[in-house]
C-alpha atoms as a PDB file:
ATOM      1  CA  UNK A   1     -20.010-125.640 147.938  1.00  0.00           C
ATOM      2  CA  UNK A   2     -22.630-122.755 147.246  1.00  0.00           C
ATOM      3  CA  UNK A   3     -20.649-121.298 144.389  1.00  0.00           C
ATOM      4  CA  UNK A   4     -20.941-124.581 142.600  1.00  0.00           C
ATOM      5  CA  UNK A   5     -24.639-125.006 143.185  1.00  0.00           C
ATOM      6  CA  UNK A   6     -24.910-121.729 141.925  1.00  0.00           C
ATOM      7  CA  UNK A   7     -22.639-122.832 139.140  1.00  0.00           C
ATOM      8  CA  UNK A   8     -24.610-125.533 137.888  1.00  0.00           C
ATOM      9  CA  UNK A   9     -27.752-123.439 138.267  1.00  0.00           C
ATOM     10  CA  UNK A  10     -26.527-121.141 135.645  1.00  0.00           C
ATOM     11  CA  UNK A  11     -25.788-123.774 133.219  1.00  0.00           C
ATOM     12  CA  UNK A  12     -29.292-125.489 134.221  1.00  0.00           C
ATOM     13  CA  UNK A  13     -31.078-121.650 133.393  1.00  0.00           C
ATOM     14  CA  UNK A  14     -28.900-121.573 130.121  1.00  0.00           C
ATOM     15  CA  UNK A  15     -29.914-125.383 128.868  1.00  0.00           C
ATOM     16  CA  UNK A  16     -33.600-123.701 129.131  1.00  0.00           C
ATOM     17  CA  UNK A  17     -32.699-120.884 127.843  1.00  0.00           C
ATOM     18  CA  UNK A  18     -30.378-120.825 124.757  1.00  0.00           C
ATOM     19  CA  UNK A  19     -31.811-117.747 123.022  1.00  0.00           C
ATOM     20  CA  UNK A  20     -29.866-115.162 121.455  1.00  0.00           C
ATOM     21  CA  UNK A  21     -31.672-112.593 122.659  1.00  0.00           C
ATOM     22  CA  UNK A  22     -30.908-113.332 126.476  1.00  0.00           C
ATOM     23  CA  UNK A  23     -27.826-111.774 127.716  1.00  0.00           C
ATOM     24  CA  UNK A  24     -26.062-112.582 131.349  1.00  0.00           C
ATOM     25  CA  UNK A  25     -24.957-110.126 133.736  1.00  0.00           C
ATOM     26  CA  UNK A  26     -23.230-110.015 137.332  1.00  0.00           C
ATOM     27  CA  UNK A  27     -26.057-108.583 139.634  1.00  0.00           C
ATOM     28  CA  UNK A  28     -27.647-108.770 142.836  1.00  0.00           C
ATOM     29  CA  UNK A  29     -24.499-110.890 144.207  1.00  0.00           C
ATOM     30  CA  UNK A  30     -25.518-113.748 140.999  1.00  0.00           C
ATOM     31  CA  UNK A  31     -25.874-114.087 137.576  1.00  0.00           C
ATOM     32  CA  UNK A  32     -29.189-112.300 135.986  1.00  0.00           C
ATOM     33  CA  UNK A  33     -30.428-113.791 133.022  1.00  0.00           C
ATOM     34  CA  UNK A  34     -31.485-110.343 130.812  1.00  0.00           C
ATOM     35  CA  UNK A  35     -34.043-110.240 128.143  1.00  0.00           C
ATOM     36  CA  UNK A  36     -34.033-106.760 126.157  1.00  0.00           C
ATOM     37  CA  UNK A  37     -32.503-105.397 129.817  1.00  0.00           C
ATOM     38  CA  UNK A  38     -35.271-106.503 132.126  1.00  0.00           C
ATOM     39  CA  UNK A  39     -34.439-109.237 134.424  1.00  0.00           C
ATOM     40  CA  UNK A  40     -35.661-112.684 133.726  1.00  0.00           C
ATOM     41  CA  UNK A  41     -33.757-114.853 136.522  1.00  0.00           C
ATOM     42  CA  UNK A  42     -30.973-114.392 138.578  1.00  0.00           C
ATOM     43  CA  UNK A  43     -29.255-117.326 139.569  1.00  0.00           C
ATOM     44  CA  UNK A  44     -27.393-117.101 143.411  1.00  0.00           C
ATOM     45  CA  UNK A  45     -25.873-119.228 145.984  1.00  0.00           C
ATOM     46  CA  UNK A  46     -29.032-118.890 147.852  1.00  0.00           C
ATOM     47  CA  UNK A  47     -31.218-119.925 145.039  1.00  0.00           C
ATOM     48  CA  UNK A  48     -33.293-117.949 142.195  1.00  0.00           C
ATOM     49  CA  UNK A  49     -35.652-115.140 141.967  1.00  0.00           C
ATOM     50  CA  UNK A  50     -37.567-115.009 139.421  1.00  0.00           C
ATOM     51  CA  UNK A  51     -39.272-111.782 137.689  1.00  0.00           C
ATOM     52  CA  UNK A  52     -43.048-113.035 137.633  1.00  0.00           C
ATOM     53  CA  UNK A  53     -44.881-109.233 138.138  1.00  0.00           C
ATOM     54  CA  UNK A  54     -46.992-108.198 139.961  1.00  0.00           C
ATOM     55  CA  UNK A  55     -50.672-109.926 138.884  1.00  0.00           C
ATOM     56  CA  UNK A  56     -48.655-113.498 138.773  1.00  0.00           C
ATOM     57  CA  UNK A  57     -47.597-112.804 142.277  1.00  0.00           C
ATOM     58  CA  UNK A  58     -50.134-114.334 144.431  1.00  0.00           C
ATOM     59  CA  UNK A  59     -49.543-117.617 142.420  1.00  0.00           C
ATOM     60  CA  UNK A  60     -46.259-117.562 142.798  1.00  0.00           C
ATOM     61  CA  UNK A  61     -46.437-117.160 146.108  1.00  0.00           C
ATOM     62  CA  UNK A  62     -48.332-120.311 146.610  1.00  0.00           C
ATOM     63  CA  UNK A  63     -45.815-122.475 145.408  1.00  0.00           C
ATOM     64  CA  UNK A  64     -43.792-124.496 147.801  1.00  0.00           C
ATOM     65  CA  UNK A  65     -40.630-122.917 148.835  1.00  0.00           C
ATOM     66  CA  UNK A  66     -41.038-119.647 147.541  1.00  0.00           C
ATOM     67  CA  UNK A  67     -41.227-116.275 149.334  1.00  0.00           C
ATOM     68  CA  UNK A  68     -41.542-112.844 148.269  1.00  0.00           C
ATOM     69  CA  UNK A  69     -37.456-110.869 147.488  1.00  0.00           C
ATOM     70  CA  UNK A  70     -36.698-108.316 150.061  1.00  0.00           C
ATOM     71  CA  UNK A  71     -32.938-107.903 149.415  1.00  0.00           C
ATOM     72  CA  UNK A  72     -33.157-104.419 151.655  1.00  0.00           C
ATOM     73  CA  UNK A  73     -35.838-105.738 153.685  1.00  0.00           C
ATOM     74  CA  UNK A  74     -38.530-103.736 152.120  1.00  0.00           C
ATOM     75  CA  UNK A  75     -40.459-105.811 149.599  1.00  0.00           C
ATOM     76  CA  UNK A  76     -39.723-105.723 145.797  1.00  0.00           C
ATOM     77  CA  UNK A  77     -43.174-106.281 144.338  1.00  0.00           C
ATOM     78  CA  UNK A  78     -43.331-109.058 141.237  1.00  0.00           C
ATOM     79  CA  UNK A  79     -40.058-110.203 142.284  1.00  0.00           C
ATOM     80  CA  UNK A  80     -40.305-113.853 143.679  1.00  0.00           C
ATOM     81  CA  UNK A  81     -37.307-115.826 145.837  1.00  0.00           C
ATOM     82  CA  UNK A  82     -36.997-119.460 145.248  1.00  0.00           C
ATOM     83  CA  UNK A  83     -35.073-121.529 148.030  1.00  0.00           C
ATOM     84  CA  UNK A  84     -33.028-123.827 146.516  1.00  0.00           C
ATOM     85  CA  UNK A  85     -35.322-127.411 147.601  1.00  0.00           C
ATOM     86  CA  UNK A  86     -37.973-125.152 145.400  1.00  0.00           C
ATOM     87  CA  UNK A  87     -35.817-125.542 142.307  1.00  0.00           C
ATOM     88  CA  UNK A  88     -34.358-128.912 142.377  1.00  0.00           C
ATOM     89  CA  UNK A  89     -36.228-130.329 139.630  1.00  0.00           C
ATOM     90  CA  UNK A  90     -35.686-129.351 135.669  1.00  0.00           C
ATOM     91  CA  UNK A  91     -39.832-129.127 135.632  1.00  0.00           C
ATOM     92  CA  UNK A  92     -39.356-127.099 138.606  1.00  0.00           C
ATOM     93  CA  UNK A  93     -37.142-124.752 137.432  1.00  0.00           C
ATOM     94  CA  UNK A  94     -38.658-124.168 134.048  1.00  0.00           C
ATOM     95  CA  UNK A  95     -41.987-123.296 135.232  1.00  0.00           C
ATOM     96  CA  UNK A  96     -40.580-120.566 137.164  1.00  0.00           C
ATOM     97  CA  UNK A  97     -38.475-119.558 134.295  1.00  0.00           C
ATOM     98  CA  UNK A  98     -41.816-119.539 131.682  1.00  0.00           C
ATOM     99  CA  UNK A  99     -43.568-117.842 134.372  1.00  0.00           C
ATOM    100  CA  UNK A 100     -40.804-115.249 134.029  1.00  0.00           C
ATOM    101  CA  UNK A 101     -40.415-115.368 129.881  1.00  0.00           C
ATOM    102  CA  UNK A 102     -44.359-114.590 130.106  1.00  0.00           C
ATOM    103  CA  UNK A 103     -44.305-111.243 132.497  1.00  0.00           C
ATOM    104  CA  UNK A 104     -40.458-110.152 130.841  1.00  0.00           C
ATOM    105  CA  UNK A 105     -40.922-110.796 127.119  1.00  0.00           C
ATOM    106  CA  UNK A 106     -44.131-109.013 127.015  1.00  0.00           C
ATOM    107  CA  UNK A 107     -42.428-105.900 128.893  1.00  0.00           C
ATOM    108  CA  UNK A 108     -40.981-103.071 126.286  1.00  0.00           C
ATOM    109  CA  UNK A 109     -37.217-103.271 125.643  1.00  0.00           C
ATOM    110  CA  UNK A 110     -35.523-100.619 128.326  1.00  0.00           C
ATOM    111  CA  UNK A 111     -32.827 -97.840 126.778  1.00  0.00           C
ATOM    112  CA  UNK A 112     -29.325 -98.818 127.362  1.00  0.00           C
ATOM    113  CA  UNK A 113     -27.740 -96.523 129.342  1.00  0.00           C
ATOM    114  CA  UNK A 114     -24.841 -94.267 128.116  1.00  0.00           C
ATOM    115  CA  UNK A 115     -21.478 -96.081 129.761  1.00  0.00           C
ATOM    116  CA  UNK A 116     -19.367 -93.008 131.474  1.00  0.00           C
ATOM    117  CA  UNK A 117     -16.069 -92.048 130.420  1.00  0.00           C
ATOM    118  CA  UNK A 118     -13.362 -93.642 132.661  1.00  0.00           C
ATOM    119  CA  UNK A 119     -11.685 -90.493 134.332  1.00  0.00           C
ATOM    120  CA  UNK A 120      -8.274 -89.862 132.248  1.00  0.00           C
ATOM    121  CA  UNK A 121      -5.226 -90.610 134.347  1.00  0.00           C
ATOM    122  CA  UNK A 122      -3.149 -87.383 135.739  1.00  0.00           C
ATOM    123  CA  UNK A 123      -0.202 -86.799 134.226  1.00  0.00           C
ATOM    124  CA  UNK A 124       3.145 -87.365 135.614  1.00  0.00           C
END
């Protein structure tokens, strides 16, 4: 049952967020909504953090349901985790996902990293 709520999370995020210039990627154990390679969302069985930074934090952290990501246990500053009861709405979830389009979209693009050469196979 969690991998469809996750499912239908994802297509929830992507209704909100049809833009070209958002890309989706595996990460973090769910499905990160990228804009220019920073993190917007990620989308997981266990609900959605949400990139908000670090001065929107505090506010954030007001909100019902919502606690601050420690995927290690230490804290990941601007980082927010959403339990899934915090989310359950569509007004819900797209004020956390404006809060994030505000902190991400004014963040520069990052540099995509060079992809390694796969090792070549030994011969024979």
């Amino acid at each position: 049952m969690p991998e469809l709520m996750e499912t239908v999370l994802i297509e929830r995020i992507r209704a909100l967020i049809p833009d070209d210039r958002v890309e989706q990627k595996r990460m973090f154990g769910g499905t990160c909504f990228m804009v220019n390679g920073n993190m917007l969302v990620c989308a997981s069985k266990r609900g959605l953090t949400a990139r908000v930074g670090k001065d929107q934090e505090p506010l954030a952290l007001s909100r019902p349901h919502a606690m601050q990501c420690r995927p290690t246990g230490r804290p990941m500053p601007g980082f927010i985790r959403i339990e899934p009861e915090g989310i359950e709405t569509d007004d819900d979830l797209r004020d956390w996902v404006e809060m994030a389009r505000t902190y991400v979209c004014a963040l520069p693009p990052k540099a995509a990293k060079a992809k390694r050469p796969k090792p070549a196979k030994a011969a024979q």
